[in-house]
PDB file of N, CA and C in Angstrom:
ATOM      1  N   UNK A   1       0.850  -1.153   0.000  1.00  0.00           N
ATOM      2  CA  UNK A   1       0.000   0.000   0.000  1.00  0.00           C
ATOM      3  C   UNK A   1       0.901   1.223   0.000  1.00  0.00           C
ATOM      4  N   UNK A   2       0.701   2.198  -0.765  1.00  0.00           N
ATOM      5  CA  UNK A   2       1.317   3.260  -1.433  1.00  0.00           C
ATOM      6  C   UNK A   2       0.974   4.915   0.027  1.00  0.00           C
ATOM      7  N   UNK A   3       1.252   5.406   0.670  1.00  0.00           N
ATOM      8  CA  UNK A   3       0.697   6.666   1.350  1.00  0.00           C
ATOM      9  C   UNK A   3       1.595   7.682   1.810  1.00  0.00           C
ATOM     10  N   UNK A   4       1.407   8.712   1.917  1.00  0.00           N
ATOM     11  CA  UNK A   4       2.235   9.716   2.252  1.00  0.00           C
ATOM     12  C   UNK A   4       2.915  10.214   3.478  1.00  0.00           C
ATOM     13  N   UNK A   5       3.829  10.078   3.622  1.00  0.00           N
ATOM     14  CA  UNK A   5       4.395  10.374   4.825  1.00  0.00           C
ATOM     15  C   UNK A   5       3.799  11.947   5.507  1.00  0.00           C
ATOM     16  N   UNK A   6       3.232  12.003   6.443  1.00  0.00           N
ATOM     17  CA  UNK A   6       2.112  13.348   6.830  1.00  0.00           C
ATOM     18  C   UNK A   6       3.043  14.552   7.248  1.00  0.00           C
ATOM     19  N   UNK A   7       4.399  14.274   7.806  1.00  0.00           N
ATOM     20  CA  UNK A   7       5.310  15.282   7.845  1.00  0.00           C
ATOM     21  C   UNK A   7       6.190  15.615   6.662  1.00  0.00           C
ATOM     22  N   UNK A   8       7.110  14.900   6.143  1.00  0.00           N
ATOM     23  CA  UNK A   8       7.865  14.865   4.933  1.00  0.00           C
ATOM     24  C   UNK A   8       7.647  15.020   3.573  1.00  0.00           C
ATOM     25  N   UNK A   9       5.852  14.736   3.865  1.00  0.00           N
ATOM     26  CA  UNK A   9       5.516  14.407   2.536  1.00  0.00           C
ATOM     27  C   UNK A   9       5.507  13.390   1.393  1.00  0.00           C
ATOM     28  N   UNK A  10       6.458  12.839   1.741  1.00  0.00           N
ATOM     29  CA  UNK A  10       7.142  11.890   0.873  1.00  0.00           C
ATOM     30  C   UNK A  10       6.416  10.256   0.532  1.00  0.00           C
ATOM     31  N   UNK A  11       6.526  10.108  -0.466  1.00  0.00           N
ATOM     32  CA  UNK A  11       5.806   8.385  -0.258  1.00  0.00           C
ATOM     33  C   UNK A  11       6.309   7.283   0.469  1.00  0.00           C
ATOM     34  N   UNK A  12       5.181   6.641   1.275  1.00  0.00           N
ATOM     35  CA  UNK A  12       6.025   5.163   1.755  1.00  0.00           C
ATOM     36  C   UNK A  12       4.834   4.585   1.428  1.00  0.00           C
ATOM     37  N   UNK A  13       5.783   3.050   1.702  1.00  0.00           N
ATOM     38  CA  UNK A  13       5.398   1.833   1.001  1.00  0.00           C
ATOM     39  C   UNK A  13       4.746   1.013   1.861  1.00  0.00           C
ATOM     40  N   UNK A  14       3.724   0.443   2.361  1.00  0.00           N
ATOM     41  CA  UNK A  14       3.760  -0.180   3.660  1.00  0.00           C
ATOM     42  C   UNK A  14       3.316  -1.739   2.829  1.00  0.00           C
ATOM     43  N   UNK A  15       4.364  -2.374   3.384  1.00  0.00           N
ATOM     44  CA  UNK A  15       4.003  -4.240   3.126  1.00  0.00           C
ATOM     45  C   UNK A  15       3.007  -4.670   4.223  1.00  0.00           C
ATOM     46  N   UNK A  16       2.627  -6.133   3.546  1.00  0.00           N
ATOM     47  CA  UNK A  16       1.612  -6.959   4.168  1.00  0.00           C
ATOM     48  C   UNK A  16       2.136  -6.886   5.740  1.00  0.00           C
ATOM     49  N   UNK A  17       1.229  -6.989   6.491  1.00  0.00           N
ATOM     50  CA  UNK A  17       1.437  -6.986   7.855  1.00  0.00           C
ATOM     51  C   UNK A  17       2.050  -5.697   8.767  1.00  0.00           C
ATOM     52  N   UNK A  18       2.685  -4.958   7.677  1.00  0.00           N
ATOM     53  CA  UNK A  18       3.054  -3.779   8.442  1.00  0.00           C
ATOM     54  C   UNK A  18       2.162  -3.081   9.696  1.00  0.00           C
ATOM     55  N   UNK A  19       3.067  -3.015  10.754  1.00  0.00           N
ATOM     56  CA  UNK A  19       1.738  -2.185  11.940  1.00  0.00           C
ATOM     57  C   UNK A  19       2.201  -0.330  11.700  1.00  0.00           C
ATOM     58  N   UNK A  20       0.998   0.123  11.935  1.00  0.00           N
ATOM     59  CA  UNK A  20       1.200   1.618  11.853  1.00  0.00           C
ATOM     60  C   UNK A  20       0.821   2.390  12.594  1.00  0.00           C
ATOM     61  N   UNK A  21       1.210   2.818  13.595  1.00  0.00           N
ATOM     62  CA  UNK A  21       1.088   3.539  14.764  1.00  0.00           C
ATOM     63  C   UNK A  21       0.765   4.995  14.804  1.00  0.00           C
ATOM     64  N   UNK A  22       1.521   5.404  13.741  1.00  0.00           N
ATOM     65  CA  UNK A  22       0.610   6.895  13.419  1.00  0.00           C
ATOM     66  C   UNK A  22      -0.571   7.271  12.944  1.00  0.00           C
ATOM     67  N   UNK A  23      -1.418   8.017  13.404  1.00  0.00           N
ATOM     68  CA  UNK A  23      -2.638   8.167  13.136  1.00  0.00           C
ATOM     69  C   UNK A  23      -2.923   8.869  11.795  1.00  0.00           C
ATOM     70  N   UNK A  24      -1.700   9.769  11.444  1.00  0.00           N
ATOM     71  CA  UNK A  24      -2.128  10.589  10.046  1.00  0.00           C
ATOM     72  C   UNK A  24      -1.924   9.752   9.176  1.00  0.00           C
ATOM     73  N   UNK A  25      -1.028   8.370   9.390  1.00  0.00           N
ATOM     74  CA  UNK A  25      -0.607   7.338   8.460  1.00  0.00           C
ATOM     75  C   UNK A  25      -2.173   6.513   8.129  1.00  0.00           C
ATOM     76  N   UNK A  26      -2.365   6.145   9.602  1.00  0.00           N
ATOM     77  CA  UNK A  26      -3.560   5.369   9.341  1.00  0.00           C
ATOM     78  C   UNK A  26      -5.041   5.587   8.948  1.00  0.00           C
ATOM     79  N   UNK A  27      -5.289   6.855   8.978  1.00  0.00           N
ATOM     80  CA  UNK A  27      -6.602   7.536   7.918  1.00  0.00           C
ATOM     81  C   UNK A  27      -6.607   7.683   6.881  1.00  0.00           C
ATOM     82  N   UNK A  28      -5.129   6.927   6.070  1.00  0.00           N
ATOM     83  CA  UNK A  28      -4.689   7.049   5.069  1.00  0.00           C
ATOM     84  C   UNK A  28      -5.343   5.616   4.166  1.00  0.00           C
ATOM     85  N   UNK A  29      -5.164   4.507   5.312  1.00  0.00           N
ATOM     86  CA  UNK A  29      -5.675   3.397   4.587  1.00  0.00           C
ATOM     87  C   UNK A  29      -7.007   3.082   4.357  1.00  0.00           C
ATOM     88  N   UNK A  30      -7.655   2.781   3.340  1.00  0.00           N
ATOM     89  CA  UNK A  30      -9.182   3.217   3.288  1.00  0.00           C
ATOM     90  C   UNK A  30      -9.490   1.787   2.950  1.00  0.00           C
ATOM     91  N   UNK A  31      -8.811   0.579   2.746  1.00  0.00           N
ATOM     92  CA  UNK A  31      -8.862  -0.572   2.851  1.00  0.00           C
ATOM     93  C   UNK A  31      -7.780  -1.473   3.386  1.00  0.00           C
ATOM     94  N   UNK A  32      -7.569  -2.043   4.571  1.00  0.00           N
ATOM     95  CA  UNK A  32      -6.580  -2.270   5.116  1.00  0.00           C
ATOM     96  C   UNK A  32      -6.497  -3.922   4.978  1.00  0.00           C
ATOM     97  N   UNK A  33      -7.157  -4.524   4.381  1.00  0.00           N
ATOM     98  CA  UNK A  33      -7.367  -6.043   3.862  1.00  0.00           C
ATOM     99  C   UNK A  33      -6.695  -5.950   2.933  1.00  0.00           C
ATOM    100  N   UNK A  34      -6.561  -4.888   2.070  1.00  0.00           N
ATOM    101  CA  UNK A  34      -5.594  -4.691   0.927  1.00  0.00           C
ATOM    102  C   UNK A  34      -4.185  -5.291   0.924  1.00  0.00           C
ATOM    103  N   UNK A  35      -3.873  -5.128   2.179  1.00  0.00           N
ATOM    104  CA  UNK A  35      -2.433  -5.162   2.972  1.00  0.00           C
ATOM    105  C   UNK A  35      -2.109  -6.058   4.228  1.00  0.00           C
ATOM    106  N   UNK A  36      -2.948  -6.699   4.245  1.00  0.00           N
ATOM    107  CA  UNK A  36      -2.964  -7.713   5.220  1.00  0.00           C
ATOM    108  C   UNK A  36      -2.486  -9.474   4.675  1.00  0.00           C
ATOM    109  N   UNK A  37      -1.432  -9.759   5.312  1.00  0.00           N
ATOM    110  CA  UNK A  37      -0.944 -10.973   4.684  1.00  0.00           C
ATOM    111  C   UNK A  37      -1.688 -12.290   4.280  1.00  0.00           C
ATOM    112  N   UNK A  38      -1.498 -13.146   3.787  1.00  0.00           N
ATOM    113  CA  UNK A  38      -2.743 -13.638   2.935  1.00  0.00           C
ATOM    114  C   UNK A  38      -2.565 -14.877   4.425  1.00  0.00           C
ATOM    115  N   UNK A  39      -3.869 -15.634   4.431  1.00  0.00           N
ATOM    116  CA  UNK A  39      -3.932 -16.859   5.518  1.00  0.00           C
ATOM    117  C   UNK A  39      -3.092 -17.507   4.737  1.00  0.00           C
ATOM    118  N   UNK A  40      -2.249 -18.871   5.933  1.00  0.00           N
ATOM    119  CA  UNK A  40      -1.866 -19.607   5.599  1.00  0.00           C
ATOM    120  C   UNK A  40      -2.305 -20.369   5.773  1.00  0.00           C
ATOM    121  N   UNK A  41      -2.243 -21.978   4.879  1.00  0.00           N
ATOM    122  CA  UNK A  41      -3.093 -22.979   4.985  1.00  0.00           C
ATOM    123  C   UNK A  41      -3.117 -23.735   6.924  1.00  0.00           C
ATOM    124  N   UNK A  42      -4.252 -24.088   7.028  1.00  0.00           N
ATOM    125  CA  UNK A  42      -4.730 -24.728   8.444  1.00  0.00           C
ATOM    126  C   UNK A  42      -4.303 -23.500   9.452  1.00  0.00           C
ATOM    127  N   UNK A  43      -4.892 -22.278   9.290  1.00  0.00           N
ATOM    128  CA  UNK A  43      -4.732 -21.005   9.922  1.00  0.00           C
ATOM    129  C   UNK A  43      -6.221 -20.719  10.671  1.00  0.00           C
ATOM    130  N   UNK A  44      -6.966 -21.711  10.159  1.00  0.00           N
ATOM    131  CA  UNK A  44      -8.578 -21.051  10.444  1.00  0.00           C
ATOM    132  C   UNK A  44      -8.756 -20.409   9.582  1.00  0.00           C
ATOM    133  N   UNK A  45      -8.427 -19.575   9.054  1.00  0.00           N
ATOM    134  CA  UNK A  45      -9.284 -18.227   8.193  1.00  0.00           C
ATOM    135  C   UNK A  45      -9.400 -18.549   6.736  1.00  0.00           C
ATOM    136  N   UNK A  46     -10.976 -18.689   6.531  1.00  0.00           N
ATOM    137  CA  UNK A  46     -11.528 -19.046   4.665  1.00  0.00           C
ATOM    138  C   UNK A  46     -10.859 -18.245   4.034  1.00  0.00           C
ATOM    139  N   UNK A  47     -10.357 -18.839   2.527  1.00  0.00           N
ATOM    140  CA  UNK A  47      -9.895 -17.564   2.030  1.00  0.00           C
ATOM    141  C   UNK A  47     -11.304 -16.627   1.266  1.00  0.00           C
ATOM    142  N   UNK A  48     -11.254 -15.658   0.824  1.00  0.00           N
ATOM    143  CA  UNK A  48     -12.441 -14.912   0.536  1.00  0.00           C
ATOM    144  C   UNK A  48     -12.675 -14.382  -0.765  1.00  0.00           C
ATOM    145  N   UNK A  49     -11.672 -15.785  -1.515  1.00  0.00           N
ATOM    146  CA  UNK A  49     -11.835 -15.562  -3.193  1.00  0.00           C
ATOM    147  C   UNK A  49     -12.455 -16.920  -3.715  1.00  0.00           C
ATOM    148  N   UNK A  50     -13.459 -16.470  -5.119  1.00  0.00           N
ATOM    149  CA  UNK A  50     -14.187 -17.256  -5.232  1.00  0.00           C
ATOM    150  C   UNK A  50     -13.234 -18.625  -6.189  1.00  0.00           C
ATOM    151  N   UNK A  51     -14.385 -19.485  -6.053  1.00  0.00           N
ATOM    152  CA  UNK A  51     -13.541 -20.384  -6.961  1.00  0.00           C
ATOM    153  C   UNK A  51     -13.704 -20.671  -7.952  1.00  0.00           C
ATOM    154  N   UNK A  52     -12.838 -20.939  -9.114  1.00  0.00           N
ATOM    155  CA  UNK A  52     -13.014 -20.790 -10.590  1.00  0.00           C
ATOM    156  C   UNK A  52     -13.908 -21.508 -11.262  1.00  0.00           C
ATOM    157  N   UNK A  53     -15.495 -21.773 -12.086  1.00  0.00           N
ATOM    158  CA  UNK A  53     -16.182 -22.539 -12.406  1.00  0.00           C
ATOM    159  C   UNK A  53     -15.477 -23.545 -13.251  1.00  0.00           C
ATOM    160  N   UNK A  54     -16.047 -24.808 -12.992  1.00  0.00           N
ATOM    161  CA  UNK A  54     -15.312 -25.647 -14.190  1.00  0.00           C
ATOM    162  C   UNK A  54     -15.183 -25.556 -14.981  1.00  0.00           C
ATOM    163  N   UNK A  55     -15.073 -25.717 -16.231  1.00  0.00           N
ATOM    164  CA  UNK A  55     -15.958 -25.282 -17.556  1.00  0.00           C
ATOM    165  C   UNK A  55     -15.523 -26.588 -18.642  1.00  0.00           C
TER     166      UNK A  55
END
């Protein structure tokens, strides 16, 4: 996820899992699933993409 550094200005990059503690950072993310690391298998969590019809 791509956002602006709120003092510097400048762009940063934030990877999957990144935590973000600043608040001007974090009103920044307007979907934060975007950036959240994908489950790993036998994690519990469905994944939430559909599955491809046969055809």
């Amino acid at each position: 996820m791509h956002v602006l550094d709120p003092v510097e200005r400048v762009p940063l990059v934030l990877e999957a899992g990144a935590e973000v503690t600043d608040p001007a950072i974090a009103e920044q993310i307007t979907n934060p699933r975007c950036w959240q690391p994908e489950p790993t298998p036998g994690s519990g969590r469905a994944s939430t993409r559909k599955p491809k019809a046969a055809q």
